[in-house]
N, C-alpha and C. Protein backbone atom coordinates (compact mmCIF):
# COMPACT_ATOMS: atom_id res chain seq x y z
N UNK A 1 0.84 -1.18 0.00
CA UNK A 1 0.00 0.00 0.00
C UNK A 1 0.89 1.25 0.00
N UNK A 2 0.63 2.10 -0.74
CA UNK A 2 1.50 3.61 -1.24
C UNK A 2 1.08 4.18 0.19
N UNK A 3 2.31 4.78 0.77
CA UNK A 3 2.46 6.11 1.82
C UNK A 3 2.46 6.86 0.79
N UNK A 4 1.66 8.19 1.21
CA UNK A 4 1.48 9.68 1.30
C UNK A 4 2.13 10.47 2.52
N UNK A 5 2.91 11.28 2.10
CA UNK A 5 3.22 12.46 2.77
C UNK A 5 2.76 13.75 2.99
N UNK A 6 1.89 13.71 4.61
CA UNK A 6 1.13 14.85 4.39
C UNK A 6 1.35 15.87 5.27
N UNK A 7 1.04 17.03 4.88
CA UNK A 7 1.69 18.67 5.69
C UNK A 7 1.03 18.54 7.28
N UNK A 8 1.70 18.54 8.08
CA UNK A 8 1.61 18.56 9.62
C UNK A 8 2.07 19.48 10.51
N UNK A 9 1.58 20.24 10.77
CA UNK A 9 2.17 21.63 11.98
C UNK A 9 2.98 20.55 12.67
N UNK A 10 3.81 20.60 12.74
CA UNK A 10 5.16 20.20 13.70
C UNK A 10 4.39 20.28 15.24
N UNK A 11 4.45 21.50 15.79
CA UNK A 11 3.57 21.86 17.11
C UNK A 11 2.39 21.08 17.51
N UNK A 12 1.72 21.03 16.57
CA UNK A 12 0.36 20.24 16.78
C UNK A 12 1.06 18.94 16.79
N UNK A 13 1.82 18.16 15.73
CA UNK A 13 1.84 16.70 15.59
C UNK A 13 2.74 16.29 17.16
N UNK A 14 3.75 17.08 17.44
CA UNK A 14 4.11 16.81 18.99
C UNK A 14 3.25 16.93 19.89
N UNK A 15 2.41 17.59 19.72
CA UNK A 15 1.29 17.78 21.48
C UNK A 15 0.55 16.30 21.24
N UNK A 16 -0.16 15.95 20.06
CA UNK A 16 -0.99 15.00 19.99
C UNK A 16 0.10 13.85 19.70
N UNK A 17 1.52 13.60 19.56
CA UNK A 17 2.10 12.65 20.13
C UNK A 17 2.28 12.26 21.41
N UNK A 18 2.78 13.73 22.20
CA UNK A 18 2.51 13.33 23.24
C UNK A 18 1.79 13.03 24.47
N UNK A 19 0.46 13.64 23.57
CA UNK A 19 -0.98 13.21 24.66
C UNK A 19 -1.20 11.37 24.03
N UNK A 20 -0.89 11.44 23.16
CA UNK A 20 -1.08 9.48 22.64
C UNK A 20 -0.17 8.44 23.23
N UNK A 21 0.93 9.35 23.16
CA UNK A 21 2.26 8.60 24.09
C UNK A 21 1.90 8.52 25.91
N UNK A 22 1.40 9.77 26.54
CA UNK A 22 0.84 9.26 27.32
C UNK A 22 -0.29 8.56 27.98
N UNK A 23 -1.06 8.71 26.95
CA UNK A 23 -2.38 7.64 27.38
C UNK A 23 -1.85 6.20 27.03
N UNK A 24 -0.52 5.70 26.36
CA UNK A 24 -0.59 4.30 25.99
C UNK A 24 0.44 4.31 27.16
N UNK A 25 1.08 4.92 27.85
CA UNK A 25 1.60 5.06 29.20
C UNK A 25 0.89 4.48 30.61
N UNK A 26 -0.05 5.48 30.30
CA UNK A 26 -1.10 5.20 31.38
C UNK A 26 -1.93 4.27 31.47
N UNK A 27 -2.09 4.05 30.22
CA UNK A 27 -2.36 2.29 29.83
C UNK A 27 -1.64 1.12 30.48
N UNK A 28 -0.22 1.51 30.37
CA UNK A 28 0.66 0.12 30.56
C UNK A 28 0.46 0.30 32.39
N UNK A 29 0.34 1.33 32.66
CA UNK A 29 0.81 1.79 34.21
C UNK A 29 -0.80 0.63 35.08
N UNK A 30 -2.09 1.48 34.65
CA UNK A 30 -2.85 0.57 34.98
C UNK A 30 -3.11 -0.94 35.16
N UNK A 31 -2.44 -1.15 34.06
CA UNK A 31 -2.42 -2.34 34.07
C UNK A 31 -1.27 -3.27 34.06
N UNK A 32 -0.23 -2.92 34.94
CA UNK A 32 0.83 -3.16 35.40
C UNK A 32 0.29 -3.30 36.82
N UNK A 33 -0.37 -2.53 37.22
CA UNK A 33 -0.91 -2.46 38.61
C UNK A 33 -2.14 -3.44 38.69
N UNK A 34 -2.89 -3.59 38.00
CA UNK A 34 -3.84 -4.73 37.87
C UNK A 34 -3.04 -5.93 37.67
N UNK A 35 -2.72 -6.33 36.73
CA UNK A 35 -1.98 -7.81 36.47
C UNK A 35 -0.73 -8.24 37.85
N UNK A 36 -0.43 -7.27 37.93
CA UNK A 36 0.71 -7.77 39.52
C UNK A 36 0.14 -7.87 40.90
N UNK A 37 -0.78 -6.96 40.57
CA UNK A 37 -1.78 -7.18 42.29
C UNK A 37 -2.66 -8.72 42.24
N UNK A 38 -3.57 -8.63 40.92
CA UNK A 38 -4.21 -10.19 40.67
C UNK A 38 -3.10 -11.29 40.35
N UNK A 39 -2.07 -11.36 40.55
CA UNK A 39 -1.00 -12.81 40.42
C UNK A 39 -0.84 -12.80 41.41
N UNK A 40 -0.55 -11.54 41.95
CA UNK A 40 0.03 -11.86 43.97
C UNK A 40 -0.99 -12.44 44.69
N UNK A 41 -2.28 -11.73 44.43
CA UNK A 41 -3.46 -12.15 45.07
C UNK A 41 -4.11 -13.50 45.23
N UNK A 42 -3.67 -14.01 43.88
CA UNK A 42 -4.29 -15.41 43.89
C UNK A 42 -3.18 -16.39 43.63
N UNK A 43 -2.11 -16.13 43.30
CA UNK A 43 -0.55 -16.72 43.35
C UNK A 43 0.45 -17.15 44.41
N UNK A 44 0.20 -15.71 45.31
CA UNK A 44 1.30 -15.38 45.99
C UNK A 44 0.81 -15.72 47.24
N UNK A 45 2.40 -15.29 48.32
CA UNK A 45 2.30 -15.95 49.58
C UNK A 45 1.79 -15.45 50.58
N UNK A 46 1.07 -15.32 51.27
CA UNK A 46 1.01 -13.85 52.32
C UNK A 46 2.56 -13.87 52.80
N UNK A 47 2.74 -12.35 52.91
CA UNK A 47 4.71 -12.25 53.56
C UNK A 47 5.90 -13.33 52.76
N UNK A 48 5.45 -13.62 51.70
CA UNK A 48 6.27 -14.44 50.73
C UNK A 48 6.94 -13.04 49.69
N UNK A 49 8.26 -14.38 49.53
CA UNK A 49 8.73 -13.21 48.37
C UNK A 49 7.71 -13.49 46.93
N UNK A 50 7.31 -12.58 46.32
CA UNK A 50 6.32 -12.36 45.17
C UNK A 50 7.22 -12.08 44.22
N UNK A 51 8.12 -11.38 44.10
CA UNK A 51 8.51 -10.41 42.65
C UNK A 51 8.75 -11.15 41.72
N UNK A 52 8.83 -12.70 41.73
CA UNK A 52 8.31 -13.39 40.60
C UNK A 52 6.89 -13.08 39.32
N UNK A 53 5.56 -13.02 40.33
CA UNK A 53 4.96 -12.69 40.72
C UNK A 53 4.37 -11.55 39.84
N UNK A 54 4.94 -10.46 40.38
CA UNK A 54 5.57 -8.86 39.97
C UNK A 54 5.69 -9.05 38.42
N UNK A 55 6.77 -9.24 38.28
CA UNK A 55 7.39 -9.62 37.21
C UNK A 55 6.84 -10.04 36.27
N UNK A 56 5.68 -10.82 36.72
CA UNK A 56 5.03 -11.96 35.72
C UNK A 56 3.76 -10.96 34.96
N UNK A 57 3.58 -10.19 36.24
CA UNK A 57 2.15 -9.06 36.02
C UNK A 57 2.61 -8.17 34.82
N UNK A 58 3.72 -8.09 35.12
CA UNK A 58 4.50 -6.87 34.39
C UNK A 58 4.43 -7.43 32.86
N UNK A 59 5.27 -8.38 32.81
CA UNK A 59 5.10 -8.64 31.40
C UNK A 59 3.96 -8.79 30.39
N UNK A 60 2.68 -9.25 31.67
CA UNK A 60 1.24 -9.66 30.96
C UNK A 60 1.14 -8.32 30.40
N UNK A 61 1.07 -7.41 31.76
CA UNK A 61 0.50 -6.00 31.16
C UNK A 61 0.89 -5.60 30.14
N UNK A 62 2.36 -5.53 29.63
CA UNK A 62 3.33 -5.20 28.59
C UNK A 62 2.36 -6.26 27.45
N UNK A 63 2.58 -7.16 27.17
CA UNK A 63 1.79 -7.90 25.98
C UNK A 63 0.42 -7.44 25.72
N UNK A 64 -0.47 -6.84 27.11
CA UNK A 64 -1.74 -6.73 26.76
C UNK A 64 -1.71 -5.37 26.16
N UNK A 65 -0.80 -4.43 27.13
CA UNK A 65 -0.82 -2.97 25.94
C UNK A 65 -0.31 -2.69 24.54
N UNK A 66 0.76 -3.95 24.64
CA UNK A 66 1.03 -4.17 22.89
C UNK A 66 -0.69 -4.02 21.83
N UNK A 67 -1.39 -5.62 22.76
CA UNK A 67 -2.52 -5.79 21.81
C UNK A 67 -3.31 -4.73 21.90
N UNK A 68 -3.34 -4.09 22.72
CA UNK A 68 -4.57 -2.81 22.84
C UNK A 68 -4.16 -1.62 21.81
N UNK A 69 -2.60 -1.64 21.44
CA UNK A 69 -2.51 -0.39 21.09
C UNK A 69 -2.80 -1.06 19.08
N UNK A 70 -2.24 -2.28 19.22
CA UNK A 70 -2.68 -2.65 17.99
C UNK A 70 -4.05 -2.43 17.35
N UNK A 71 -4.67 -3.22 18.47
CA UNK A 71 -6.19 -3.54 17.92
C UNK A 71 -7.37 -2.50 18.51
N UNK A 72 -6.79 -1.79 19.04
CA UNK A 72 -8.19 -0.58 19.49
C UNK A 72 -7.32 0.75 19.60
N UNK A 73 -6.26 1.01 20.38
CA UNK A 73 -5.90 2.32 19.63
C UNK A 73 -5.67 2.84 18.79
N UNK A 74 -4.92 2.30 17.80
CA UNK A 74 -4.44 2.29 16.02
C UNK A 74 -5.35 3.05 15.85
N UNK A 75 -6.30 2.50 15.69
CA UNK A 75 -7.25 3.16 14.55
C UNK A 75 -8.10 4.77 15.14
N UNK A 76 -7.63 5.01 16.57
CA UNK A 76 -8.42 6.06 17.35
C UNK A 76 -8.13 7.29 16.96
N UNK A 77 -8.79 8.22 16.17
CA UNK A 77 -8.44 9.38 16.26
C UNK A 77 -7.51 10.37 16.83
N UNK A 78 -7.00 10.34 18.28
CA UNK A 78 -6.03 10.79 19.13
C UNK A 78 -4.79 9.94 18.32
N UNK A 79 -4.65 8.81 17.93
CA UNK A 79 -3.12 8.38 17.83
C UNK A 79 -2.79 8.19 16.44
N UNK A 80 -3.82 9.21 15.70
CA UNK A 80 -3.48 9.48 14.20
C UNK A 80 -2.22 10.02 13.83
N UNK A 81 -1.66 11.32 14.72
CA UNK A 81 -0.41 11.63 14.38
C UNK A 81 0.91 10.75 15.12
N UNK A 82 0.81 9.80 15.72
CA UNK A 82 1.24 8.82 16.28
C UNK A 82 1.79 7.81 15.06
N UNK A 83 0.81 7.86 14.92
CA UNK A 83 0.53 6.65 13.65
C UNK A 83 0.55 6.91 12.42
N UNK A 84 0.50 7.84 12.09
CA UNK A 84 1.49 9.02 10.69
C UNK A 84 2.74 8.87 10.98
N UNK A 85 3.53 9.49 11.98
CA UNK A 85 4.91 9.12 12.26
C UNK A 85 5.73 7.82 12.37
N UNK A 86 5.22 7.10 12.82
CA UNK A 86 5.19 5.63 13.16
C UNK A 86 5.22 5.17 11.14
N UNK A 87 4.47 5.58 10.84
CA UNK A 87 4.55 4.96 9.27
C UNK A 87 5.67 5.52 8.15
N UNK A 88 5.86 6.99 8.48
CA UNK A 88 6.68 7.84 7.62
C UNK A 88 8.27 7.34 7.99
N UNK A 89 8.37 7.03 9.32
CA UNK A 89 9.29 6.56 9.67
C UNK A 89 10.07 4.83 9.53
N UNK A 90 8.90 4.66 9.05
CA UNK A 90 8.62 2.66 8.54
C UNK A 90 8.94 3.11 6.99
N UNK A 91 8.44 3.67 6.47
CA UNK A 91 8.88 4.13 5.15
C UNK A 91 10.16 4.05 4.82
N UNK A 92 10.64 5.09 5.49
CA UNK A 92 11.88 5.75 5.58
C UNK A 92 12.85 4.67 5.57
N UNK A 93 12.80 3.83 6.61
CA UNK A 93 13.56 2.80 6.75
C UNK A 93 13.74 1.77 5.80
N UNK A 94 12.57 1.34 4.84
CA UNK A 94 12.76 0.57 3.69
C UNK A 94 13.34 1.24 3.24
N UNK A 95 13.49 2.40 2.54
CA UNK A 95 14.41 2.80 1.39
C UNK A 95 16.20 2.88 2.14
N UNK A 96 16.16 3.11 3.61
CA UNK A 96 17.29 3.23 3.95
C UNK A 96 17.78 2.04 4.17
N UNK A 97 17.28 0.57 4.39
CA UNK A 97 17.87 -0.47 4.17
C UNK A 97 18.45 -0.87 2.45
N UNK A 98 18.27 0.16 1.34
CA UNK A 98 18.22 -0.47 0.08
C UNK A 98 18.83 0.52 -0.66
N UNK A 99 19.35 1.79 0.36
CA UNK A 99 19.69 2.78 0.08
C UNK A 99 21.41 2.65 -1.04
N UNK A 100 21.46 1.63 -1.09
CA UNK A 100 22.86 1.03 -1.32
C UNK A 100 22.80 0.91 -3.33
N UNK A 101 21.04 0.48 -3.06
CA UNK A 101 21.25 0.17 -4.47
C UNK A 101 20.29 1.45 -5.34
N UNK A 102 19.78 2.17 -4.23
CA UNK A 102 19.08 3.50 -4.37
C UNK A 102 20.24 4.60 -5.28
N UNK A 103 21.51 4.61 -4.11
CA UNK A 103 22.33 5.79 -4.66
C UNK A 103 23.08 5.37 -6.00
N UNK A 104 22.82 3.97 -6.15
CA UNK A 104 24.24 3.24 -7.27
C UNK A 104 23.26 3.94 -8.61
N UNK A 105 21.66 3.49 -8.69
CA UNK A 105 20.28 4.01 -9.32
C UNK A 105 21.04 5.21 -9.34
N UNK A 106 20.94 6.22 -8.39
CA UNK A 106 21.12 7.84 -8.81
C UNK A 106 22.52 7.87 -9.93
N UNK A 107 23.23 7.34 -10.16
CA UNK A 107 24.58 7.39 -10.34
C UNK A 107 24.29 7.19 -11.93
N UNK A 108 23.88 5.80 -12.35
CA UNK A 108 23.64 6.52 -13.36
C UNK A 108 22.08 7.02 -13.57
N UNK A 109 21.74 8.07 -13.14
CA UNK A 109 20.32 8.91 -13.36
C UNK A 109 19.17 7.85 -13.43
N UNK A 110 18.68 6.88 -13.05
CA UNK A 110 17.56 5.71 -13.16
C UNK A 110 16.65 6.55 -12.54
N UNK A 111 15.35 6.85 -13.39
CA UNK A 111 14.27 7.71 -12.87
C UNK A 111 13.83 6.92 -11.66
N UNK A 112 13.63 5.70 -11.57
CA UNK A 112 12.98 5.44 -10.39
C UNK A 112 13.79 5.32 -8.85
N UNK A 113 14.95 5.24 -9.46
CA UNK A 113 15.89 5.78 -8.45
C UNK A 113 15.58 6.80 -7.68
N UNK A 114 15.86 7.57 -8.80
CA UNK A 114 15.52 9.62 -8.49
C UNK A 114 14.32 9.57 -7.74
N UNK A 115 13.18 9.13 -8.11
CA UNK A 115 11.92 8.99 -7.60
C UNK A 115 12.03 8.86 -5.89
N UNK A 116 12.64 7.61 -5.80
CA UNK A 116 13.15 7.24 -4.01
C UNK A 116 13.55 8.11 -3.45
N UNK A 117 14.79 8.28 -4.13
CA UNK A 117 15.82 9.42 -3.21
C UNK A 117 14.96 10.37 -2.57
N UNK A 118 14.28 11.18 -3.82
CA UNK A 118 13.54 12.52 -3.60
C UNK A 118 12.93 11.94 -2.65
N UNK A 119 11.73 11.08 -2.26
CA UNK A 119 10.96 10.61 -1.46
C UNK A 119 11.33 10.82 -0.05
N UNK A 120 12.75 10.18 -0.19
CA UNK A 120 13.27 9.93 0.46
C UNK A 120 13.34 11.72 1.37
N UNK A 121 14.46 12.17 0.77
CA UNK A 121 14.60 13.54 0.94
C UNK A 121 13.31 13.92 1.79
N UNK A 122 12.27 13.90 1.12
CA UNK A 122 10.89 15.41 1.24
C UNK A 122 10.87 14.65 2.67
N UNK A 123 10.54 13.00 2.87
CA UNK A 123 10.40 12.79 4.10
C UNK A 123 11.18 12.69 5.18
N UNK A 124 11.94 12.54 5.12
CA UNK A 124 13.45 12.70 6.13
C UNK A 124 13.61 14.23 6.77
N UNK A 125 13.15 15.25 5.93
CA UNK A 125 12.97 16.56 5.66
C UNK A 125 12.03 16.92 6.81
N UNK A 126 10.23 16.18 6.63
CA UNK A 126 9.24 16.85 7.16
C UNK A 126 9.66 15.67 8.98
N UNK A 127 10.20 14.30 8.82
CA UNK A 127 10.39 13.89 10.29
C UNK A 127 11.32 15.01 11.11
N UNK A 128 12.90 15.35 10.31
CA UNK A 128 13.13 16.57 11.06
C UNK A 128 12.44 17.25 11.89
N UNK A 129 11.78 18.34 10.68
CA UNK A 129 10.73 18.91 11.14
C UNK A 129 9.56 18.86 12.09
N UNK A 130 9.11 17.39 11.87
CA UNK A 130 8.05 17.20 12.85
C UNK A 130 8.69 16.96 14.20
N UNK A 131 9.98 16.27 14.70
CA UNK A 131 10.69 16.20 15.95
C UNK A 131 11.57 17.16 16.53
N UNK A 132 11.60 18.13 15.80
CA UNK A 132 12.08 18.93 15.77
C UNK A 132 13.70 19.42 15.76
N UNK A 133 14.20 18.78 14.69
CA UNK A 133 15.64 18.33 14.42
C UNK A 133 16.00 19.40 13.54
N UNK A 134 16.18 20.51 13.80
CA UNK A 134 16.65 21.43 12.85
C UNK A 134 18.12 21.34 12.57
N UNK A 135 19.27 20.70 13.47
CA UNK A 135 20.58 20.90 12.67
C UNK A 135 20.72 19.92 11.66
N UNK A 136 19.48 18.55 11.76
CA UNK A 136 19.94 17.18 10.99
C UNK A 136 19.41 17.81 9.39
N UNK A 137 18.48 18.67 9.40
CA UNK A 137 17.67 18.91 8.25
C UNK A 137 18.75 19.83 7.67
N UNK A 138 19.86 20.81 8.14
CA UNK A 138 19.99 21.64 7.39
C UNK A 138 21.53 21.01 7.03
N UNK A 139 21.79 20.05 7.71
CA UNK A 139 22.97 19.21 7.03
C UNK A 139 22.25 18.54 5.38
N UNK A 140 21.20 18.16 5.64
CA UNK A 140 21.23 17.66 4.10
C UNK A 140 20.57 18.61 3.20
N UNK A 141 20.71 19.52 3.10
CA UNK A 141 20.23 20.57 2.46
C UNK A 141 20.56 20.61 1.10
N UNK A 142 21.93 20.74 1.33
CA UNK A 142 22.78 21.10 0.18
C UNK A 142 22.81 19.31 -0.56
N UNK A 143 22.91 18.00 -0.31
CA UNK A 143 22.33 17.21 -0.53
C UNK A 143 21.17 16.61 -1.47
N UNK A 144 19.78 17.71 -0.79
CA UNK A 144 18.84 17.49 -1.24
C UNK A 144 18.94 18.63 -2.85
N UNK A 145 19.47 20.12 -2.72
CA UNK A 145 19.50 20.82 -3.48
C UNK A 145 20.05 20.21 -4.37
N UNK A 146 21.24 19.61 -4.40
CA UNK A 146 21.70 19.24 -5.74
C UNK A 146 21.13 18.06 -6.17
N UNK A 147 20.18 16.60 -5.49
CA UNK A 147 19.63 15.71 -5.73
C UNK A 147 18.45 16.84 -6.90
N UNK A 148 17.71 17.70 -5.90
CA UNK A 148 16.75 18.40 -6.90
C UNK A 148 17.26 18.89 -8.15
N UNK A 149 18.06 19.29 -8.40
CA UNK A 149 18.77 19.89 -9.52
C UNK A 149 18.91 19.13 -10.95
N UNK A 150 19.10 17.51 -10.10
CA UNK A 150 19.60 16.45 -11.23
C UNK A 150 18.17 16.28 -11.64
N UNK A 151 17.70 16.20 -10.85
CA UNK A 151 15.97 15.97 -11.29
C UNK A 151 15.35 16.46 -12.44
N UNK A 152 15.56 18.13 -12.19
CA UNK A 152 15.22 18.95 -13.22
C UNK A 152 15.71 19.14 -14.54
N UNK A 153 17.21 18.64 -14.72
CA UNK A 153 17.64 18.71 -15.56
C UNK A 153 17.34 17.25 -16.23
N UNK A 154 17.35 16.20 -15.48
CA UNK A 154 16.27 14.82 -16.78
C UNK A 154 14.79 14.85 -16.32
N UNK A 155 14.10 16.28 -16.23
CA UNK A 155 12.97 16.11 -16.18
C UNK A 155 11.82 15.26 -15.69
N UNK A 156 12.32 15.08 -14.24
CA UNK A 156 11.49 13.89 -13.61
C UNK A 156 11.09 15.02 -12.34
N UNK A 157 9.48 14.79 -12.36
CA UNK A 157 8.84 15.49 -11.44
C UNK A 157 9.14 15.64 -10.09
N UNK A 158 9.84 16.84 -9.24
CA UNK A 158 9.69 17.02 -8.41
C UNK A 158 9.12 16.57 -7.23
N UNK A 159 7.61 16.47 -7.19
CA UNK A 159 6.91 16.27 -5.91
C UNK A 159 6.48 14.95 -5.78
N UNK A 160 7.71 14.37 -5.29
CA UNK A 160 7.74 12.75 -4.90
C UNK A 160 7.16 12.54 -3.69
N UNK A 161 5.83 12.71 -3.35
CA UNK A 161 5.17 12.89 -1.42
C UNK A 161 4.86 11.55 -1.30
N UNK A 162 4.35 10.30 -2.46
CA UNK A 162 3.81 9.50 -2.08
C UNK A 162 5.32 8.40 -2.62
N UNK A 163 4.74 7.17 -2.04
CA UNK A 163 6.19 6.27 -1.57
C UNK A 163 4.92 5.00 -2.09
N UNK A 164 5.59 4.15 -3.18
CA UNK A 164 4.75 2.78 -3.01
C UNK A 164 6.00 1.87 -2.66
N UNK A 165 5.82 1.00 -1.91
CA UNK A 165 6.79 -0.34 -1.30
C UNK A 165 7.31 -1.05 -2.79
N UNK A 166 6.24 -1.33 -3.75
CA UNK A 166 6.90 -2.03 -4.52
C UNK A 166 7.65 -1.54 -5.92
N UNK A 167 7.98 -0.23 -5.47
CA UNK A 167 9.44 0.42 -6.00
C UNK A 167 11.02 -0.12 -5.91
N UNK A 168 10.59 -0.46 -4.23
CA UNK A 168 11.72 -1.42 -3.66
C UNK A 168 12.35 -2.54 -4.32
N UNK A 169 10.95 -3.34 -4.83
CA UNK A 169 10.99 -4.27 -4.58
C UNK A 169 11.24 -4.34 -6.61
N UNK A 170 10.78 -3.85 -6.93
CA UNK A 170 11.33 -3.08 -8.86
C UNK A 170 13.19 -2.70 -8.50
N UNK A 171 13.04 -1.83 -7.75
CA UNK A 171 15.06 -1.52 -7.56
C UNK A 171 15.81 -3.07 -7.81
N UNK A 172 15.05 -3.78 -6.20
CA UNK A 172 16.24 -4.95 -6.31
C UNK A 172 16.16 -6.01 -7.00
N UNK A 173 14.92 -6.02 -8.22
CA UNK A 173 14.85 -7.01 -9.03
C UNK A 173 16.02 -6.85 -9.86
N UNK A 174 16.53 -5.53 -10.17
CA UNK A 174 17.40 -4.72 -11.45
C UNK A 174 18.95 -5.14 -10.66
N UNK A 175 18.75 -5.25 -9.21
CA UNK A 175 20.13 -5.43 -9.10
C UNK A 175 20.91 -6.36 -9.51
């Protein structure tokens, strides 16, 4: 399925990360405290050592907030910009595992190369931005300027926002 890259107030996408980051917090916390009190309770020793016990609660809770955040937060409105980032950043990472045969593509000019890179670029660009990484963004600047440049001159469109996976998967057939 094609990622889209879409315009996000930086400001806004951090507050509503971190109101999502802490409700799946407060999630694990609750129920860290539920799952270790009910193992001790019906497990444990009176005045026995428990932190087995503990331990055991802990991890349930940890697996159950995994599934919760999978299967009922995902999709919640509040952890949309959560879950925008979470993907742009999953993106990102395919092309940077393949990035090897991405830049060899730029080298000699392979439009679909160019295509990645840029992709690559605009989004690497707006995560900066959205985490607020201003010295990492203005290191690749000059980078991205001259990537844009080559562009224009073999006439391959600019506004690379959307990313399909099986570009990837077209690169390393060619390798």
């Amino acid at each position: 399925m094609a990622f889209a890259i879409k315009p996000l107030d930086p400001l806004v996408y951090r507050q509503q990360t971190r109101r999502s980051t802490l409700l799946v917090a407060v999630s694990f916390l609750v129920l860290t405290l539920l799952c270790s009190t009910l193992a001790v309770n019906l497990l444990g020793q009176p005045g026995g050592d428990n932190l087995s016990l503990n331990v055991a609660g802990v991890v349930v809770a940890l697996l159950l907030t995994i599934g919760l955040v999978r299967s009922v937060f995902w999709s919640q409105p509040w952890m949309a910009a959560a879950v925008y980032g979470w993907q742009l950043k999953r993106n990102l990472m395919r092309v940077t595992n393949v990035m090897h045969h991405v830049t060899a593509g730029v080298k000699v000019e392979d439009p679909l190369s160019m295509k990645i890179l840029r992709f690559y670029h605009l989004g690497v660009s707006q995560m900066h931005q959205l985490d607020g990484n201003s010295s990492e963004h203005v290191q690749m600047l000059a980078q991205m300027d001259q990537h844009q440049q080559k562009m224009q001159a073999l006439d391959i469109p600019l506004e690379q926002t959307t990313f399909d996976p099986e570009w990837i998967k077209q690169l390393e057939r060619r390798a």
